[in-house]
Protein backbone atom coordinates (compact mmCIF):
# COMPACT_ATOMS: atom_id res chain seq x y z
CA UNK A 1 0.00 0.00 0.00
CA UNK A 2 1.25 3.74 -0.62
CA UNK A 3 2.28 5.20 2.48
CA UNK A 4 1.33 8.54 1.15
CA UNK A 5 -2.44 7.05 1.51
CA UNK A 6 -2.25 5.88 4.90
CA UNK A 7 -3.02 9.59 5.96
CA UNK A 8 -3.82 13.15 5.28
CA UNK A 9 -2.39 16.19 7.38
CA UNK A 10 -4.67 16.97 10.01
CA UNK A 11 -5.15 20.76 9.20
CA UNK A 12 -4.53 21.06 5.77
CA UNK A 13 -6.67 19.01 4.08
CA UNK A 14 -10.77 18.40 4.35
CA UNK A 15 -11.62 15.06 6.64
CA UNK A 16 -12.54 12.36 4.02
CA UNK A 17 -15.78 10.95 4.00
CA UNK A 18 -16.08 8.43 6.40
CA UNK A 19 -19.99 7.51 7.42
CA UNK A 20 -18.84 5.08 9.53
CA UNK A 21 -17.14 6.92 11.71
CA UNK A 22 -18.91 10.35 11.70
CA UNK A 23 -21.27 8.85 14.41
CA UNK A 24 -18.24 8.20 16.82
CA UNK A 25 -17.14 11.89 16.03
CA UNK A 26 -20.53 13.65 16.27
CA UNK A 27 -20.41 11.78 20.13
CA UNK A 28 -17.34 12.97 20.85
CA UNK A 29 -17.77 16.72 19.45
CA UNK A 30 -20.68 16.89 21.88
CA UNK A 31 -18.26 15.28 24.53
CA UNK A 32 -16.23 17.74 24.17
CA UNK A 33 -18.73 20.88 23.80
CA UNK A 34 -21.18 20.00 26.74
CA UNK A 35 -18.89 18.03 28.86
CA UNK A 36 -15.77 19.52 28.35
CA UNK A 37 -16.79 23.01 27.75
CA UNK A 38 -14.65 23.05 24.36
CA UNK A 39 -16.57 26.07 22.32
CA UNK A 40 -14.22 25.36 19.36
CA UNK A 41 -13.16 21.60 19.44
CA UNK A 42 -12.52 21.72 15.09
CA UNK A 43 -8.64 20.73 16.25
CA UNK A 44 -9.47 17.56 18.50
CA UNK A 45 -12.24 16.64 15.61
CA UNK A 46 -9.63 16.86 12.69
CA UNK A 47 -7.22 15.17 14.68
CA UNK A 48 -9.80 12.07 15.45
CA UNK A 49 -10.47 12.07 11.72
CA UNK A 50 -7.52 11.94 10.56
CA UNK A 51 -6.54 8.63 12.71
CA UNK A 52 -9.61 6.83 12.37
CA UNK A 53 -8.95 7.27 8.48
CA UNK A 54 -5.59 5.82 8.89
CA UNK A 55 -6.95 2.87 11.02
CA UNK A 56 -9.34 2.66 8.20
CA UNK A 57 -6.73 2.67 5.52
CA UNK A 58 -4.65 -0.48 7.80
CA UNK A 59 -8.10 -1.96 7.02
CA UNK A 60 -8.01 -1.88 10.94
CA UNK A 61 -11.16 -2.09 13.73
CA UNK A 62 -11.00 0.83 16.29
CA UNK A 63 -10.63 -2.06 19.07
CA UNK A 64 -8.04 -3.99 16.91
CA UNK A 65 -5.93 -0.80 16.99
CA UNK A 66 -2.00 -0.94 18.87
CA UNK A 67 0.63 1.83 19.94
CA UNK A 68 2.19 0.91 16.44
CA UNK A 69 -0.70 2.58 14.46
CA UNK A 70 -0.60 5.88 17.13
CA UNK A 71 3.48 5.82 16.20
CA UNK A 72 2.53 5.71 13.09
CA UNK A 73 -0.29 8.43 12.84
CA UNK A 74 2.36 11.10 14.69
CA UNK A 75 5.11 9.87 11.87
CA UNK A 76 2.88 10.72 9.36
CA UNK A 77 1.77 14.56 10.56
CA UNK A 78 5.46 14.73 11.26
CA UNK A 79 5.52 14.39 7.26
CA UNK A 80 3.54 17.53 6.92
CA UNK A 81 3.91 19.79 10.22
CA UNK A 82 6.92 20.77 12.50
CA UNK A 83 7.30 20.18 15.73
CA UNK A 84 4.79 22.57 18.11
CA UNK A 85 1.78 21.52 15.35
CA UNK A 86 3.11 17.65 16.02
CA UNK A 87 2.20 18.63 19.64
CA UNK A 88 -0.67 19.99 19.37
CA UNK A 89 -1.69 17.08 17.21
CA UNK A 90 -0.36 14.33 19.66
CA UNK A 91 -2.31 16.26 22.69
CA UNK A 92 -5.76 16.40 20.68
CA UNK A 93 -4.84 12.35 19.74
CA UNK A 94 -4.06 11.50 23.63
CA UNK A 95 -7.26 13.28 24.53
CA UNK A 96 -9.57 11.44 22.05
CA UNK A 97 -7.92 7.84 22.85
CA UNK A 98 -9.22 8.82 27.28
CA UNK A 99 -12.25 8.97 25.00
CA UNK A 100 -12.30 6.09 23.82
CA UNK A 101 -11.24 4.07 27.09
CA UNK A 102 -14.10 6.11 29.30
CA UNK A 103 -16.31 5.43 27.26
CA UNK A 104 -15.12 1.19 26.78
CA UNK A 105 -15.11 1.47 22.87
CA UNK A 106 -11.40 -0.03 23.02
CA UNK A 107 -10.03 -2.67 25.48
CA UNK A 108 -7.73 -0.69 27.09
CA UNK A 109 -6.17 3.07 27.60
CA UNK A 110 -3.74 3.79 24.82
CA UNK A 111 -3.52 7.75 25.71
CA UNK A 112 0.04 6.86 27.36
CA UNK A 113 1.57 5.60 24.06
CA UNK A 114 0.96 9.04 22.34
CA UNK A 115 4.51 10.68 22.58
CA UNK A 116 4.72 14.13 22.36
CA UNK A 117 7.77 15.47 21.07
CA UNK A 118 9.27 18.54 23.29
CA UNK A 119 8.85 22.03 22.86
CA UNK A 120 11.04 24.12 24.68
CA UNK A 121 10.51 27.93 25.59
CA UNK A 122 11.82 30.13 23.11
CA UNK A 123 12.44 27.58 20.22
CA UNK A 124 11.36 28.46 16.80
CA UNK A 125 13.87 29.39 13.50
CA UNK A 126 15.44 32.81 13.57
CA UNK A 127 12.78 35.36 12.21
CA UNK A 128 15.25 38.26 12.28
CA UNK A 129 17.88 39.96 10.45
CA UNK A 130 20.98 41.52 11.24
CA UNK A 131 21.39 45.16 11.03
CA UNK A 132 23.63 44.62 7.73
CA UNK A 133 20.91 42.76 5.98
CA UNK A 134 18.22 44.93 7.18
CA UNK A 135 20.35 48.08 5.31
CA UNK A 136 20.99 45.61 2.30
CA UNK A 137 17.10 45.60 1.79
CA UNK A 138 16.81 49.62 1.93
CA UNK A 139 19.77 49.87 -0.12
CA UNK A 140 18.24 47.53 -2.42
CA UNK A 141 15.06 49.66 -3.25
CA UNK A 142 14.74 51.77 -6.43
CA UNK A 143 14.15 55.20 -5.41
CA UNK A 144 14.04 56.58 -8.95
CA UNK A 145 10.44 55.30 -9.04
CA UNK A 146 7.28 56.73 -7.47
CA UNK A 147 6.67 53.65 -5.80
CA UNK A 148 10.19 52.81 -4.69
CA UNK A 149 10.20 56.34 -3.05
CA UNK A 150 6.81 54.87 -1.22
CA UNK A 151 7.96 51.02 -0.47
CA UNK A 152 11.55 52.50 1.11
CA UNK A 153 9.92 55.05 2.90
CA UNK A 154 7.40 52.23 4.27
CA UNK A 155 10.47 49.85 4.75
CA UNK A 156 12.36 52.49 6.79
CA UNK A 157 9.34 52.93 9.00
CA UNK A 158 9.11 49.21 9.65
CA UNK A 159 12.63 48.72 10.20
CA UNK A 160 13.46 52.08 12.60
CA UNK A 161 10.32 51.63 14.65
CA UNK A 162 9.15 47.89 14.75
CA UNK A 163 5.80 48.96 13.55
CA UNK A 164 2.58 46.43 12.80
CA UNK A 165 1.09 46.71 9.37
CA UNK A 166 -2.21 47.72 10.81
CA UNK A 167 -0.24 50.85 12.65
CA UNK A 168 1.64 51.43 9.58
CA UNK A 169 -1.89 51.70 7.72
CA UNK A 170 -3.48 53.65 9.57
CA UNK A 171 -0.55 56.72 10.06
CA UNK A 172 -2.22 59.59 8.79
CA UNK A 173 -0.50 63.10 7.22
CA UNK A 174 -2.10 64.89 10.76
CA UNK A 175 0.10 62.18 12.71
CA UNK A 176 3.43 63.86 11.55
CA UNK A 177 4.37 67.16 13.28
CA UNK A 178 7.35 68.17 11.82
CA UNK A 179 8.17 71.77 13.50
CA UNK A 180 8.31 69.42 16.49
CA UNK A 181 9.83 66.75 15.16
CA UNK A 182 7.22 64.20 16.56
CA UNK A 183 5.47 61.11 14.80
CA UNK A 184 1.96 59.82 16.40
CA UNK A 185 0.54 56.62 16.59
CA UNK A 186 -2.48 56.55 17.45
CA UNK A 187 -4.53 53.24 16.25
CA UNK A 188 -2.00 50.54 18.20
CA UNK A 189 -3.03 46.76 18.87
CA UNK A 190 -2.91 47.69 23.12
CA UNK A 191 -5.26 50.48 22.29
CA UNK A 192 -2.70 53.19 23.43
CA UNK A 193 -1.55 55.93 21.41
CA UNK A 194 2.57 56.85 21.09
CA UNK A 195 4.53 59.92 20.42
CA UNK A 196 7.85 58.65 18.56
CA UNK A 197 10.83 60.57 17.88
CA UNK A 198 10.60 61.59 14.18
CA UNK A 199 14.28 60.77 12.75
CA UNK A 200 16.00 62.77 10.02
CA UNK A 201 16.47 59.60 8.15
CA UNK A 202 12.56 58.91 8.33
CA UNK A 203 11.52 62.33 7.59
CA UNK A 204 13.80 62.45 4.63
CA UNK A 205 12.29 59.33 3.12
CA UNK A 206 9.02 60.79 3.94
CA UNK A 207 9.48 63.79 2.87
CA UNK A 208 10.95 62.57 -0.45
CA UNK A 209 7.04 60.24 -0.87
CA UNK A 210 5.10 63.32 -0.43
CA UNK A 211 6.56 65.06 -2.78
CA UNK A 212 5.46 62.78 -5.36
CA UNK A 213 2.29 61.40 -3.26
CA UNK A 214 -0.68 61.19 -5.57
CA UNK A 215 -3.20 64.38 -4.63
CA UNK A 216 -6.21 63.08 -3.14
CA UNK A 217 -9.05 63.33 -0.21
CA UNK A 218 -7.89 60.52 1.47
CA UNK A 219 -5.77 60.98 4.76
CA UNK A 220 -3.62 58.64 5.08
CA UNK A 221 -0.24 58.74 4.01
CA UNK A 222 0.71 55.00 1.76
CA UNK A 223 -1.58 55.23 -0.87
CA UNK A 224 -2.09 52.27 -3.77
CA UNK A 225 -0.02 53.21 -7.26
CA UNK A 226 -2.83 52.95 -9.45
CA UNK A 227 -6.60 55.16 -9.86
CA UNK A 228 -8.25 56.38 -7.54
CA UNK A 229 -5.08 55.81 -5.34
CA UNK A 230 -6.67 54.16 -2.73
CA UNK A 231 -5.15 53.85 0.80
CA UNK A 232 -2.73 51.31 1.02
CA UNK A 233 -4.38 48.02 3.66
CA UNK A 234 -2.51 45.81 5.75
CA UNK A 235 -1.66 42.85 3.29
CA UNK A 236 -0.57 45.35 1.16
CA UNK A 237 2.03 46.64 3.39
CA UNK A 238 2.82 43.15 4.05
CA UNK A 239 3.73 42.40 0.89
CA UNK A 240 5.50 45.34 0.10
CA UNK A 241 7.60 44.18 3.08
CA UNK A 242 7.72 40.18 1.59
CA UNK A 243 8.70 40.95 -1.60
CA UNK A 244 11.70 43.50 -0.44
CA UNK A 245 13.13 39.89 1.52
CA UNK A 246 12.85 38.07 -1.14
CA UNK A 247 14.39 40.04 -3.44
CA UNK A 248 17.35 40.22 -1.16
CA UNK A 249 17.36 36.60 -0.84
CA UNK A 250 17.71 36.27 2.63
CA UNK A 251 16.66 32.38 4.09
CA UNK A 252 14.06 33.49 7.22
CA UNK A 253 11.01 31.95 8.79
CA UNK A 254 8.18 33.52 7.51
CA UNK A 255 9.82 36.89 6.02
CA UNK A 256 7.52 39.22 6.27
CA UNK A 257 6.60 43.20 7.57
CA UNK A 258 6.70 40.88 11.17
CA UNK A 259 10.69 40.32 10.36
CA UNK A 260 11.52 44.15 10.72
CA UNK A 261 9.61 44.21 14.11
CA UNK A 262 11.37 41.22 14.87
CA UNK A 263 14.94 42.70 14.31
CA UNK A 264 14.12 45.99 15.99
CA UNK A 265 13.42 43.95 19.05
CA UNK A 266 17.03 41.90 19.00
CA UNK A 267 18.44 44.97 17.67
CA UNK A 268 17.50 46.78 20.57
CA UNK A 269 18.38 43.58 23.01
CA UNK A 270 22.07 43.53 21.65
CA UNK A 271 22.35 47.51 22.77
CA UNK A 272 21.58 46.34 26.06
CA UNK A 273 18.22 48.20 26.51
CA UNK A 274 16.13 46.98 29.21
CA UNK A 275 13.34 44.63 28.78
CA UNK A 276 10.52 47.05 29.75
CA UNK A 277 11.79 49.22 26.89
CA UNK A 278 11.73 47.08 24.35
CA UNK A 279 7.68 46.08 25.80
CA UNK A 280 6.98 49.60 25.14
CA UNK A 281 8.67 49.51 22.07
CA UNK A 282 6.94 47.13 20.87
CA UNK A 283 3.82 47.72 22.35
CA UNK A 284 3.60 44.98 24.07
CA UNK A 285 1.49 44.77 27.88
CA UNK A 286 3.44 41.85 28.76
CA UNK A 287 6.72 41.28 29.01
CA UNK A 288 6.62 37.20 28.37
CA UNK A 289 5.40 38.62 24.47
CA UNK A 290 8.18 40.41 24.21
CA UNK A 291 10.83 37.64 25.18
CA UNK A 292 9.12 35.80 22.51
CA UNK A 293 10.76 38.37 20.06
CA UNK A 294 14.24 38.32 21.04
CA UNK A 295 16.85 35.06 20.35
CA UNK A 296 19.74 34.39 22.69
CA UNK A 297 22.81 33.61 20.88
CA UNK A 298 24.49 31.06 22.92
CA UNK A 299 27.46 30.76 20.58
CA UNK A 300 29.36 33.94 21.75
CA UNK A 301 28.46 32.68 25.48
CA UNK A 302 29.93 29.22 24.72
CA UNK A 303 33.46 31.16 23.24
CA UNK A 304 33.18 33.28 26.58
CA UNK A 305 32.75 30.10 28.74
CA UNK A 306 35.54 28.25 26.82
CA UNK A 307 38.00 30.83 26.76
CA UNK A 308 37.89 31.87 30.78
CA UNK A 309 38.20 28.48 31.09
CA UNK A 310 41.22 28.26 28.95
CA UNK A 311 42.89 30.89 31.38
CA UNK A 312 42.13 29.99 34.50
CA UNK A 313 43.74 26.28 33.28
């Protein structure tokens, strides 16, 4: 049999018809709704699915089923998903099999032979960039155009203050106050508003937009290249901001207008600034979202360790 049949990824593709089973699964959604108190159980559901169509595809009963076929369920996601959806996965499975057992559909518990791989705090791929490579995509812009005078004047914004999309969006021409050299933001995710040192560098590539800014009624300052200009949304920022990566050709997780805020955050973690800084920054209420922005390099630390070693030796 083709192993690529044995199962389908769990999130990513439609549950396949399976009228033998949707009973068990209509049970244990209302298990899980009026027992549980899950409002939104579409994860643990999918999951089920999913391994009841791979038992189906061993041409397997549910009570004929072994630890083997639950190794071999959490192989196959691992096919499709890294490791903190493999989790989530193997949590949802190890909930459904106490299911199962309460409820004496199989002969015995097999919730303790789901392994759940280990997620530690902090781990995920680097979704930053250097200050070099951050300069290498502004340098990289064509100011000679209209719109590169727009994207590196958006870039610049992203990359000097860490902004969101939706904060970048909404910046209007009343948010600038250039006698006093001040920048407002006044639509942010907390709900605050911020006063923000307006750099020359920003002002300049501001400056240098307006002047060629289509005239219109609408307020805010990115507006769309083509009639009737219209004002520039939040996936369009964001791909302004993907497309400047990739033309760079920088290898990230996820590049995106998130990868500027990203590197403003370890930027401002290698200058030493303190943590409640960077949270306002940021924006950010709490400080445990804000370590989930910044990487520890451990290789310098390791030289460090190794070397005063070395001398005290």
């Amino acid at each position: 049999m083709d192993q690529s049949s044995l199962c389908y990824p769990c999130f990513s593709c439609p549950p396949k018809e399976n009228s033998h089973c949707q009973e068990l699964l209509d049970a244990y959604r209302s298990d899980l709704v009026h027992v549980r108190g899950v409002l939104h159980p579409k994860g643990q559901i999918r999951a089920a699915a999913c391994f009841l169509s791979l038992l189906e595809a061993r041409g397997r009963r549910l009570e004929e089923m072994s630890a083997a076929d639950i190794q071999l369920f959490i192989m196959e996601q691992g096919r499709h998903y890294q490791r903190k959806t493999i989790a989530a996965i193997a949590s949802y499975l190890r909930g459904f099999l106490r299911y199962l057992a309460f409820n004496r559909l199989v002969p015995k518990d097999f919730s303790e032979s789901v392994h759940r791989p280990c997620i530690f705090r902090g781990e995920r791929e680097p979704r930053y960039l250097q200050d070099w490579q951050v300069r290498h995509i502004l340098s990289a812009v064509d100011q000679n155009t209209n719109q590169g005078k727009r994207d590196y004047a958006i870039l610049l914004l992203l990359a000097v203050y860490g902004f969101r999309v939706k904060e970048l969006a909404g910046l209007r021409l009343d948010d600038c106050c250039w006698a006093a050299g001040k920048l407002f933001i006044c639509e942010r995710k907390c709900g605050d508003a911020m006063e923000l040192p307006l750099t020359a560098e920003v002002a300049e590539a501001l400056v240098a937009y307006l002047c060629v800014r289509p005239a219109t009624k609408h307020r805010e300052i990115f507006l769309g290249v083509l009639r009737p200009y219209p004002p520039l949304k939040a996936d369009g920022l964001q791909a302004i901001a993907e497309r400047a990566i990739h033309r760079c050709d920088f290898a990230l997780a996820r590049p995106g207008s998130h990868t500027f805020r990203y590197s403003r955050a370890q930027a401002l973690f290698e200058a030493r600034r303190p943590l409640t800084e960077i949270a306002s920054a940021l924006g950010h209420h709490d400080l445990r979202t804000t370590l989930g922005y910044i990487s520890i390099t451990v290789h310098p630390l390791r030289e460090l360790a190794l070397n005063a070693g070395e001398e005290l030796a």
